[in-house]
C-alpha atoms as a PDB file:
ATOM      1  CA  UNK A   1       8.922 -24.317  77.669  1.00  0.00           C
ATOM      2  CA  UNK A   2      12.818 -24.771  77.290  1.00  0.00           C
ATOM      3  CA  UNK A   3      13.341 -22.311  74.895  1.00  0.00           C
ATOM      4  CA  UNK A   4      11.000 -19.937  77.748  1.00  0.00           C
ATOM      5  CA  UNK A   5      13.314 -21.454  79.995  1.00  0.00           C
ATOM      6  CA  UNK A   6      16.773 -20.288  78.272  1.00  0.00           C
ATOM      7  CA  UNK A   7      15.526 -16.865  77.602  1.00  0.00           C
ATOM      8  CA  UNK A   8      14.867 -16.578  81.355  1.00  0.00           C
ATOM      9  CA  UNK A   9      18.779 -17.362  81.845  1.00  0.00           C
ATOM     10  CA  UNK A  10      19.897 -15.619  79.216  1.00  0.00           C
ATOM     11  CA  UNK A  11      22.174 -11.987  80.424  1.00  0.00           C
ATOM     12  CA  UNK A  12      21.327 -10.391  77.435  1.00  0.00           C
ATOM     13  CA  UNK A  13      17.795 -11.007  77.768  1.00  0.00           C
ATOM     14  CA  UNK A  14      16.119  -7.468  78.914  1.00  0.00           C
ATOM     15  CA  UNK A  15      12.403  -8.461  78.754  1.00  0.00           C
ATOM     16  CA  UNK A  16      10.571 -11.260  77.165  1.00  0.00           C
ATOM     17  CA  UNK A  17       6.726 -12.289  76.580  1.00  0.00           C
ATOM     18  CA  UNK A  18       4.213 -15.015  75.073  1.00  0.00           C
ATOM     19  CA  UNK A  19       2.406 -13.724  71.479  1.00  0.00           C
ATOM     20  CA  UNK A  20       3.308 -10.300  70.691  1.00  0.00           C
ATOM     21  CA  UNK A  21       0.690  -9.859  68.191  1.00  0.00           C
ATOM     22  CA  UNK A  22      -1.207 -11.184  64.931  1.00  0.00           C
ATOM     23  CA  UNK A  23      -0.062 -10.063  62.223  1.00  0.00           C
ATOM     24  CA  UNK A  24      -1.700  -9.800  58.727  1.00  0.00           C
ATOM     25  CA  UNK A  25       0.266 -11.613  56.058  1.00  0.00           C
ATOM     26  CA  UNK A  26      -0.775 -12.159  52.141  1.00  0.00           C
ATOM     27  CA  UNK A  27       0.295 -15.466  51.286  1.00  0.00           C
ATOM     28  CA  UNK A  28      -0.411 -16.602  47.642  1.00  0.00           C
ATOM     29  CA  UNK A  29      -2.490 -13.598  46.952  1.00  0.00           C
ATOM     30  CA  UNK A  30      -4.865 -14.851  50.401  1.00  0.00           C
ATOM     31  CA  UNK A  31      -4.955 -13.018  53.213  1.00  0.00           C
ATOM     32  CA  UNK A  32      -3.673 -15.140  56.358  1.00  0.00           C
ATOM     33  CA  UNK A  33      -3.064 -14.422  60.139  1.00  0.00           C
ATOM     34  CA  UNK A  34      -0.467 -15.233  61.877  1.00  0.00           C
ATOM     35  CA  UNK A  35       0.934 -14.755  65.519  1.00  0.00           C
ATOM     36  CA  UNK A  36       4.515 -15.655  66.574  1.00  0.00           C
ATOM     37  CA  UNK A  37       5.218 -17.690  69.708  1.00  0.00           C
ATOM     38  CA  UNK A  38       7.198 -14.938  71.638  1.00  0.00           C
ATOM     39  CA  UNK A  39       8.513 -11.747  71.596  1.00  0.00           C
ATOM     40  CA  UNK A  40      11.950 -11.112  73.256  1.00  0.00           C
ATOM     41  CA  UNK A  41      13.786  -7.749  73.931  1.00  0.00           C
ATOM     42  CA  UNK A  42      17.536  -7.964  74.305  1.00  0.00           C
ATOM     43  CA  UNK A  43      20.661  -6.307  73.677  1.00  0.00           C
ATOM     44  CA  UNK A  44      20.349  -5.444  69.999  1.00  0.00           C
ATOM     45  CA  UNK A  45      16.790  -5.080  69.621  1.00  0.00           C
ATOM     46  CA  UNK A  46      13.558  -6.837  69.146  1.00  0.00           C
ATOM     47  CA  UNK A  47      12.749 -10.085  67.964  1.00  0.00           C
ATOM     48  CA  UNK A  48       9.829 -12.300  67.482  1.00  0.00           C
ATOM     49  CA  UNK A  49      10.686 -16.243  67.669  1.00  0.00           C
ATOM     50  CA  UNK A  50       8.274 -18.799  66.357  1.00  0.00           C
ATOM     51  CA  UNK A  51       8.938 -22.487  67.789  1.00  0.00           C
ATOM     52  CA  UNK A  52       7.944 -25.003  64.792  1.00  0.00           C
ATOM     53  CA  UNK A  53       8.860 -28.811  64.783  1.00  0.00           C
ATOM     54  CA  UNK A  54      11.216 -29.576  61.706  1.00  0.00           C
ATOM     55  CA  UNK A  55       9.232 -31.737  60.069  1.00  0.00           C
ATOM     56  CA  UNK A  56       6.734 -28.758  59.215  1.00  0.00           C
ATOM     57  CA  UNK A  57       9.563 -27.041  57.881  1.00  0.00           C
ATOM     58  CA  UNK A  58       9.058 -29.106  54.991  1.00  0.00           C
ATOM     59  CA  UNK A  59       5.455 -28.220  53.908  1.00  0.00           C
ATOM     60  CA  UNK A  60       5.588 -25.031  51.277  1.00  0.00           C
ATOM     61  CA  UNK A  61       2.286 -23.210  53.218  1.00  0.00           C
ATOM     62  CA  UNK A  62       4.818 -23.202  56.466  1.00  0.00           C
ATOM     63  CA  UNK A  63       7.781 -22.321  54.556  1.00  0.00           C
ATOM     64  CA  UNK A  64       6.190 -19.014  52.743  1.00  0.00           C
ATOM     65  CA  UNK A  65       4.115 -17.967  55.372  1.00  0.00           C
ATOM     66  CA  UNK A  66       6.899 -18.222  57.741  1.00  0.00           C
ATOM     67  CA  UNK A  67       9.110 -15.828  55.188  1.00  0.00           C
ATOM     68  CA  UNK A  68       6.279 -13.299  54.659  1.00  0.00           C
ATOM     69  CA  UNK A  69       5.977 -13.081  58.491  1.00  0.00           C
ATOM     70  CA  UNK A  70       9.838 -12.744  57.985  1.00  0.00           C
ATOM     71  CA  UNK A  71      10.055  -9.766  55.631  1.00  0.00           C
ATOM     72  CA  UNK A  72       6.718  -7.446  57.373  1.00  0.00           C
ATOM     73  CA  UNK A  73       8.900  -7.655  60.493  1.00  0.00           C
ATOM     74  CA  UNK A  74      11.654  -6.952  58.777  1.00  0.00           C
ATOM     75  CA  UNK A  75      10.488  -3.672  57.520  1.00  0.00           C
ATOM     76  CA  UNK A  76       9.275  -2.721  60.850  1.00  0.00           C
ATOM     77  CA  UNK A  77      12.768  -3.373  62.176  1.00  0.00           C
ATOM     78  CA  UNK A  78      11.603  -5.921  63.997  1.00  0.00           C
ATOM     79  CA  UNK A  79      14.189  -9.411  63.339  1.00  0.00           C
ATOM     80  CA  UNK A  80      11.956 -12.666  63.043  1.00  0.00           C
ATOM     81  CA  UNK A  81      13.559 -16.228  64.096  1.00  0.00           C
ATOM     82  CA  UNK A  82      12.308 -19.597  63.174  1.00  0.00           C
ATOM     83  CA  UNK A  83      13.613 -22.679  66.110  1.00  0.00           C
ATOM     84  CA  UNK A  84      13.116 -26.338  65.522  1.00  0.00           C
ATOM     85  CA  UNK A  85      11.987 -28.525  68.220  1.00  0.00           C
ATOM     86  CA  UNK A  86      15.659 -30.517  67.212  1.00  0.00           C
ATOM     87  CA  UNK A  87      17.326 -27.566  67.867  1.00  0.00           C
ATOM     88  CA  UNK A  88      15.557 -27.274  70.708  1.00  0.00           C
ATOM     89  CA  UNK A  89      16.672 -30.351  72.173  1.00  0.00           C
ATOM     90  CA  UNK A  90      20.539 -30.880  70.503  1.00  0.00           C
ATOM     91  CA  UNK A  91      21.174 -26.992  72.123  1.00  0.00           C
ATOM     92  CA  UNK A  92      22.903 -27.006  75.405  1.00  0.00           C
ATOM     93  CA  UNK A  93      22.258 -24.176  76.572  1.00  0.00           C
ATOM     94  CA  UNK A  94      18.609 -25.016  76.676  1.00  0.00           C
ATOM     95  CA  UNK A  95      19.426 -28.094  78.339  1.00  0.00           C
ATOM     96  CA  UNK A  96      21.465 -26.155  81.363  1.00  0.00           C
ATOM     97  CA  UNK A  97      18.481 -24.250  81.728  1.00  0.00           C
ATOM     98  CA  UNK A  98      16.141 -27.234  81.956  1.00  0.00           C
ATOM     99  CA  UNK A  99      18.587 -28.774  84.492  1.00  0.00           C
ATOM    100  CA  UNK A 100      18.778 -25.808  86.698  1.00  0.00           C
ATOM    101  CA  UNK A 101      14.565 -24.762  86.633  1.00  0.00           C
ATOM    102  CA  UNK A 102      14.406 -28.262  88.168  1.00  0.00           C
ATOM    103  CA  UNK A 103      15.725 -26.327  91.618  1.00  0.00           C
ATOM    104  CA  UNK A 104      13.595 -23.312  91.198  1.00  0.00           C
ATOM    105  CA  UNK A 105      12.161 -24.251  94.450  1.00  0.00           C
ATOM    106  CA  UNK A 106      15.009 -24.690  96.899  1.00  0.00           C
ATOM    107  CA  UNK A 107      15.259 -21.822  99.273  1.00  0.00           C
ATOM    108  CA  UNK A 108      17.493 -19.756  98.631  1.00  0.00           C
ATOM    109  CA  UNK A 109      18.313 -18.023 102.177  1.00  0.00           C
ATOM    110  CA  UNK A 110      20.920 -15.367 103.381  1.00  0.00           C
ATOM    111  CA  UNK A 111      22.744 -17.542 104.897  1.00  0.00           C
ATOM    112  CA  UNK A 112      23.343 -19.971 102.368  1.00  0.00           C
ATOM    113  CA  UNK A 113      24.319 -17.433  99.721  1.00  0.00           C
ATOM    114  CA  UNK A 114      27.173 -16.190 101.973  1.00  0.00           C
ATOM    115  CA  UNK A 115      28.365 -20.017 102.268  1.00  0.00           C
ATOM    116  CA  UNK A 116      27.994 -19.814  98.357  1.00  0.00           C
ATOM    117  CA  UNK A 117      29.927 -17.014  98.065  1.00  0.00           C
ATOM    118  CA  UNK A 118      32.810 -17.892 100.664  1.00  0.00           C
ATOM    119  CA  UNK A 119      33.673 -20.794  98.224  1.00  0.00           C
ATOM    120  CA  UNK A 120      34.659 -18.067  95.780  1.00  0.00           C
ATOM    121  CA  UNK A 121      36.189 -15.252  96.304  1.00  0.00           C
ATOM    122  CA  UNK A 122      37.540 -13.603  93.404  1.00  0.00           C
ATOM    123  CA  UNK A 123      38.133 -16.850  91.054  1.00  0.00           C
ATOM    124  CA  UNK A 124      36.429 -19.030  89.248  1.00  0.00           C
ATOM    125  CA  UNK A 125      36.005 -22.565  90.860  1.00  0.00           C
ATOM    126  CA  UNK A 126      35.218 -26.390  89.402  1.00  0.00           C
ATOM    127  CA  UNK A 127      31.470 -26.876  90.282  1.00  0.00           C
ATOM    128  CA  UNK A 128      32.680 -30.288  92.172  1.00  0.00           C
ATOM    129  CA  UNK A 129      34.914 -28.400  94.315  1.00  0.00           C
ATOM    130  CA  UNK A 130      32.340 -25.635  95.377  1.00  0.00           C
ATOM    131  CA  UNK A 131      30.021 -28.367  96.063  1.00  0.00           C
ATOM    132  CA  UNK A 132      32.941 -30.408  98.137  1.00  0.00           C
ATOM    133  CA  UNK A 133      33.918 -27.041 100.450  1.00  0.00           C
ATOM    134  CA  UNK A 134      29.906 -26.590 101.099  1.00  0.00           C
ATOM    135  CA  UNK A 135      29.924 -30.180 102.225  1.00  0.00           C
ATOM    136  CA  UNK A 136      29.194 -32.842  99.433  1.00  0.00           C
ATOM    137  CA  UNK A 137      26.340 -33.602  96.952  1.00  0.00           C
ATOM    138  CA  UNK A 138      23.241 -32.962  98.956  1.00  0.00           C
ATOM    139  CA  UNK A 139      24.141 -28.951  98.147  1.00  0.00           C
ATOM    140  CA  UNK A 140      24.093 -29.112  94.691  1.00  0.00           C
ATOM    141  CA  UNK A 141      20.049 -27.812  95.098  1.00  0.00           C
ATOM    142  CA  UNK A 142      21.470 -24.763  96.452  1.00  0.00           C
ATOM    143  CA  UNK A 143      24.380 -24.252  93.895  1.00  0.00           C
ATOM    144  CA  UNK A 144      21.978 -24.859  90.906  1.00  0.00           C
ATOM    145  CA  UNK A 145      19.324 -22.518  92.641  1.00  0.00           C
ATOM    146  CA  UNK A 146      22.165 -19.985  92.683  1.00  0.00           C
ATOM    147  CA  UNK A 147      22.422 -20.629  89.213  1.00  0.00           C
ATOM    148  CA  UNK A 148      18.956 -20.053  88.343  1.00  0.00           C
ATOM    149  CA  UNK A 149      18.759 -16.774  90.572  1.00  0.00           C
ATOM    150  CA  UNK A 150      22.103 -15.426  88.459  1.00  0.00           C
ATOM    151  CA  UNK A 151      23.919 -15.415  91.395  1.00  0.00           C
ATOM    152  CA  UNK A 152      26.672 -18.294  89.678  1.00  0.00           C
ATOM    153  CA  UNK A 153      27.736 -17.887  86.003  1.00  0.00           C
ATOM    154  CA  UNK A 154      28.501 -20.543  83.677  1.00  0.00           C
ATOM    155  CA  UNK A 155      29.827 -20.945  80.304  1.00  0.00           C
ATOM    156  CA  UNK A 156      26.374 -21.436  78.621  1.00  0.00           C
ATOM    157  CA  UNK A 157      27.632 -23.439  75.687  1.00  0.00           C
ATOM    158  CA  UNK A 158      28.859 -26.001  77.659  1.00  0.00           C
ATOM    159  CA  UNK A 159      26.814 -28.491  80.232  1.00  0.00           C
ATOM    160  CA  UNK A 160      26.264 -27.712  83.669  1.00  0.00           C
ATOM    161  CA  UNK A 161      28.484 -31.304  85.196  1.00  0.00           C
ATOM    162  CA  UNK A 162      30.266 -31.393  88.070  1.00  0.00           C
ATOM    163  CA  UNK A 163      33.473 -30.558  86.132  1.00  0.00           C
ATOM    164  CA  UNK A 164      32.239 -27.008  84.756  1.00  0.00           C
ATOM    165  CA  UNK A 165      33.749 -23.748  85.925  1.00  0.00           C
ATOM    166  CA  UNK A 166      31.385 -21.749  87.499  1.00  0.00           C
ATOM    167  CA  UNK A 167      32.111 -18.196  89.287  1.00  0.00           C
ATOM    168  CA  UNK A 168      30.428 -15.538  92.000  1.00  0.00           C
ATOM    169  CA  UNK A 169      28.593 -12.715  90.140  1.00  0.00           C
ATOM    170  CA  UNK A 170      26.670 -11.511  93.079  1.00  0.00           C
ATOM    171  CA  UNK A 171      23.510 -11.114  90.849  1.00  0.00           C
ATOM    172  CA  UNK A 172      22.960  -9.543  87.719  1.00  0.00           C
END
C-alpha cells in the first residue's frame, strides 16, 4: 500500500496497475510461474516492481527466480525492480505519501484552493507560514489535501514538517 501510495504522487508516474501478468520462468531446469506485484508506466518506460520482505531475499529459490523474472523482462524491454519492505519503510518519500493519503478525504472546495493559492503567488513558501496566513493548524487538512491532489509540490526526498518548502503548481 505505500509503495501504491508513492507511485500515486509520483510526477513522473503516467499510469500504474496491480499484476501485469504471469509470466513463465524455468528455474533449475523446472518450469515456475510467477506474477509481479505491479506494473508502472512512467517517463522512461515500463517497469514491473515486485514488493518482497528482505528477509526472503536471503533464500536461493527467491533470489534466482527473482533474476530469471529479471532477465525475460529484460529482453522484452521491459525493466524489472525488486523493493524491500525496509526500504519501504526507511524511504521518505513513501512516508510523505503515507502522511498526506491520511487527508484524502478533506474537501477540497473552490474556495479553499483560491485561499491556497493567495498564500503563494509566484514563490515558494515554508509550509508553517502558508498554514499561519490561512489561519493556524486546523488548515493543515486542506494544505496536505492540496498536496495529495498535486495542487502543492514538495521536495519528495525530504519530509513533509512544518518547516518544508512547498510551492503553487496549479495541478499537474
Amino acid at each position: 500500500r505505500s509503495f501504491y501510495l508513492h507511485l500515486l504522487l509520483d510526477p513522473d508516474v503516467e499510469e500504474l496497475g496491480g499484476q501485469p501478468e504471469t509470466l513463465d520462468l524455468w528455474v533449475d531446469d523446472r518450469r515456475v510461474r510467477y506474477t509481479p506485484d505491479f506494473w508502472v508506466s512512467r517517463r522512461g518506460g515500463l517497469f514491473y516492481v515486485e514488493i518482497k520482505p528482505e528477509r526472503m531475499l536471503a533464500k536461493r529459490e527467491t533470489v534466482v527466480k527473482l533474476q530469471a523474472a529479471e532477465r525475460l523482462l529484460g529482453v522484452r524491454g521491459i525493466r524489472f525492480v525488486v523493493i524491500t519492505d525496509k526500504r519501504i519503510r526507511e524511504d521518505i518519500p513513501l512516508r510523505n505519501a503515507e502522511l498526506v493519503y491520511r487527508y484524502r478525504l478533506c474537501p477540497l472546495d473552490l474556495q479553499m484552493i483560491a485561499r491556497i493559492s493567495d498564500c503563494f503567488g509566484d514563490q515558494r513558501k515554508v509550509f508553517g507560514e502558508v498554514e499561519s496566513a490561512l489561519g493556524g493548524a486546523e488548515f493543515r487538512p486542506y494544505i496536505m489535501r492540496a498536496i495529495l491532489a498535486g495542487l502543492i509540490g514538495y521536495a519528495q526526498r525530504t519530509p513533509i514538517s512544518e518547516q518544508s518548502l512547498i510551492w503553487w503548481n496549479g495541478g499537474r
